[in-house]
N, C-alpha and C. Protein backbone atom coordinates (compact mmCIF):
# COMPACT_ATOMS: atom_id res chain seq x y z
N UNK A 1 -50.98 -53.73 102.04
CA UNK A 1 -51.76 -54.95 102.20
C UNK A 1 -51.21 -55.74 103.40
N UNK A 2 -52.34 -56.13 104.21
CA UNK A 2 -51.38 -56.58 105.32
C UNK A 2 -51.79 -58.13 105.28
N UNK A 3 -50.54 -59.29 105.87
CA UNK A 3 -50.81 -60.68 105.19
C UNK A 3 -51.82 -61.07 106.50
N UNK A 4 -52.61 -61.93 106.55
CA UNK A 4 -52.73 -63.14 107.24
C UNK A 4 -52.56 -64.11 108.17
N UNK A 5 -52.48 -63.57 109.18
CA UNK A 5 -51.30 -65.26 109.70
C UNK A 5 -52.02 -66.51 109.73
N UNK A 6 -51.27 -67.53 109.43
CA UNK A 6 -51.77 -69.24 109.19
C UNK A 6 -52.56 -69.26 110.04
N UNK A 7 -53.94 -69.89 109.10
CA UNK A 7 -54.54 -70.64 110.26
C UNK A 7 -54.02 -71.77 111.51
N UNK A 8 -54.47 -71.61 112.26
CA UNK A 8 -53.97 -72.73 113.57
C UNK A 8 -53.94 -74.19 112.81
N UNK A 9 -53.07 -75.10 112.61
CA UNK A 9 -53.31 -76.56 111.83
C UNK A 9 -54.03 -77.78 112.96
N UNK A 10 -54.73 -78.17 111.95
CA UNK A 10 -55.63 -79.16 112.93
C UNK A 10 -54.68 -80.47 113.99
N UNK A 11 -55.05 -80.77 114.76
CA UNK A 11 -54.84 -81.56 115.86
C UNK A 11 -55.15 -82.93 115.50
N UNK A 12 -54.43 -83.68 115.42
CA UNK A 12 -55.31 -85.20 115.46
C UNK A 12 -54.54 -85.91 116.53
N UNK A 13 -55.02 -86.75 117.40
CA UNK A 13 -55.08 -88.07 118.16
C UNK A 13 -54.15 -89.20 117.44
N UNK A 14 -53.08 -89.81 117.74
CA UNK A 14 -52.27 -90.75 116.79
C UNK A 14 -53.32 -91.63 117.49
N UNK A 15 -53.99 -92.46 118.88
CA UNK A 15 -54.62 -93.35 118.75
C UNK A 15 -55.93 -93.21 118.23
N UNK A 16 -56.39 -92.14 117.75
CA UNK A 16 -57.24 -92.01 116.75
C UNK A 16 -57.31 -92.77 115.78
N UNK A 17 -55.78 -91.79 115.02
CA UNK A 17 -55.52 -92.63 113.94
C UNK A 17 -55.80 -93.85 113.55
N UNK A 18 -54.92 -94.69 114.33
CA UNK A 18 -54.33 -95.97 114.94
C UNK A 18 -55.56 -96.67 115.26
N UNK A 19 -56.67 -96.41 115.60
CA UNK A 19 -57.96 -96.77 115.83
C UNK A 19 -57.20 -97.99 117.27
N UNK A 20 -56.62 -97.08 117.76
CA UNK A 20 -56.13 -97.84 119.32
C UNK A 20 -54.69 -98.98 119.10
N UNK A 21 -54.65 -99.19 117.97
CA UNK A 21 -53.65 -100.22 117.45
C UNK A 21 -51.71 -99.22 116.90
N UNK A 22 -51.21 -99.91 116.83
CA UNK A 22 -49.59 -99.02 116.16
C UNK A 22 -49.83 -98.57 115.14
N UNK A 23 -50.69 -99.10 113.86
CA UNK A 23 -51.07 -98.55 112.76
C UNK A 23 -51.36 -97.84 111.98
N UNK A 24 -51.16 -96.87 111.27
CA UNK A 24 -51.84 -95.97 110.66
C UNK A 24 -51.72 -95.80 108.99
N UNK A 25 -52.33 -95.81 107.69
CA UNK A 25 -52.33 -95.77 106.42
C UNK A 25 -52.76 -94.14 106.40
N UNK A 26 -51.84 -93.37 105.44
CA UNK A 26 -52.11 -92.35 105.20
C UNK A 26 -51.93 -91.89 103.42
N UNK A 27 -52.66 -91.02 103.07
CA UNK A 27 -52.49 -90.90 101.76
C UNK A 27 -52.11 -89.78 101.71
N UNK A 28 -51.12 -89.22 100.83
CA UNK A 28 -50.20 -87.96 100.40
C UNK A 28 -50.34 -88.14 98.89
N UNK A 29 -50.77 -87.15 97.88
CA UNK A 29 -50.83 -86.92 96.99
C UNK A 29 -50.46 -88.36 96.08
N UNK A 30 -51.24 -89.12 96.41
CA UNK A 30 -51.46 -90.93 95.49
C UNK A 30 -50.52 -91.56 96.11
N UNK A 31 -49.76 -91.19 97.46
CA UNK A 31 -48.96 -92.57 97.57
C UNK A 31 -49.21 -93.00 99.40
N UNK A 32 -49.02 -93.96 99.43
CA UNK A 32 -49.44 -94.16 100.98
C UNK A 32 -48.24 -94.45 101.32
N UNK A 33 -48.42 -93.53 102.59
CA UNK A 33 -47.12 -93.69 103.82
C UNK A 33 -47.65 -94.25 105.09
N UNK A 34 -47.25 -95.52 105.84
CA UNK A 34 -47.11 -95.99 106.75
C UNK A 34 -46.86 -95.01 108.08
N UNK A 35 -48.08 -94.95 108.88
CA UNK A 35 -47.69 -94.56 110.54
C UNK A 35 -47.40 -94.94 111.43
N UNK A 36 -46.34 -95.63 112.36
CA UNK A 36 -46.46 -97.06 113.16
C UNK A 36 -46.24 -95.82 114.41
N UNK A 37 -46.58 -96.93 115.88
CA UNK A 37 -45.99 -95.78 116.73
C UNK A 37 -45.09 -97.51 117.38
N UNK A 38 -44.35 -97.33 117.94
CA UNK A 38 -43.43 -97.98 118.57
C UNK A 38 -43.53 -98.50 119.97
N UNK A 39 -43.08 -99.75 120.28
CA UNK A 39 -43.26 -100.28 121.57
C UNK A 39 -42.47 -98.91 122.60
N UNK A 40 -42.08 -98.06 122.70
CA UNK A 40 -41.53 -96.88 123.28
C UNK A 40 -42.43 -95.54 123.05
N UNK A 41 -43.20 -96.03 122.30
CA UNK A 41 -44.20 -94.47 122.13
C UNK A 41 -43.73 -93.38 121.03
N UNK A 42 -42.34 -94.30 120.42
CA UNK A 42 -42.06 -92.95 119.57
C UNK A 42 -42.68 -93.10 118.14
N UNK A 43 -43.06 -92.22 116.95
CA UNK A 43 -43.65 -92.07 116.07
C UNK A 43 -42.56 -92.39 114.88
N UNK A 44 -43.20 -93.53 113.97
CA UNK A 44 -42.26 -93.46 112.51
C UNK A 44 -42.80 -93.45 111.44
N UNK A 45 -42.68 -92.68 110.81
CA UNK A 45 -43.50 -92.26 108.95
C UNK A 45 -42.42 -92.95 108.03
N UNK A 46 -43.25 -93.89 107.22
CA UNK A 46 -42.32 -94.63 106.33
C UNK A 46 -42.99 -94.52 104.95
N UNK A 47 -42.57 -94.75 103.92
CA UNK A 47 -43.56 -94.86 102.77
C UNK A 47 -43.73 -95.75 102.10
């Protein structure tokens, strides 16, 4: 049987996300984690 390899994982836009703003609300299995991006551009996931 030969396996599969992973599909390619989707792409998203952080100012997508962010709808242009630092912001982002995300939901993970009932709990929301915070997306901010930073006056430096770097990315922080908080919960």
């Amino acid at each position: 049987m030969t396996e599969k390899p992973d599909p390619e994982p989707p792409i998203h836009d952080v100012s997508t996300l962010t709808k242009g703003g630092s912001i982002a609300r995300l939901i993970h299995r009932g709990e929301v984690y915070v997306l901010r991006v930073t006056r430096l551009g770097k990315l922080i996931l908080t919960k």
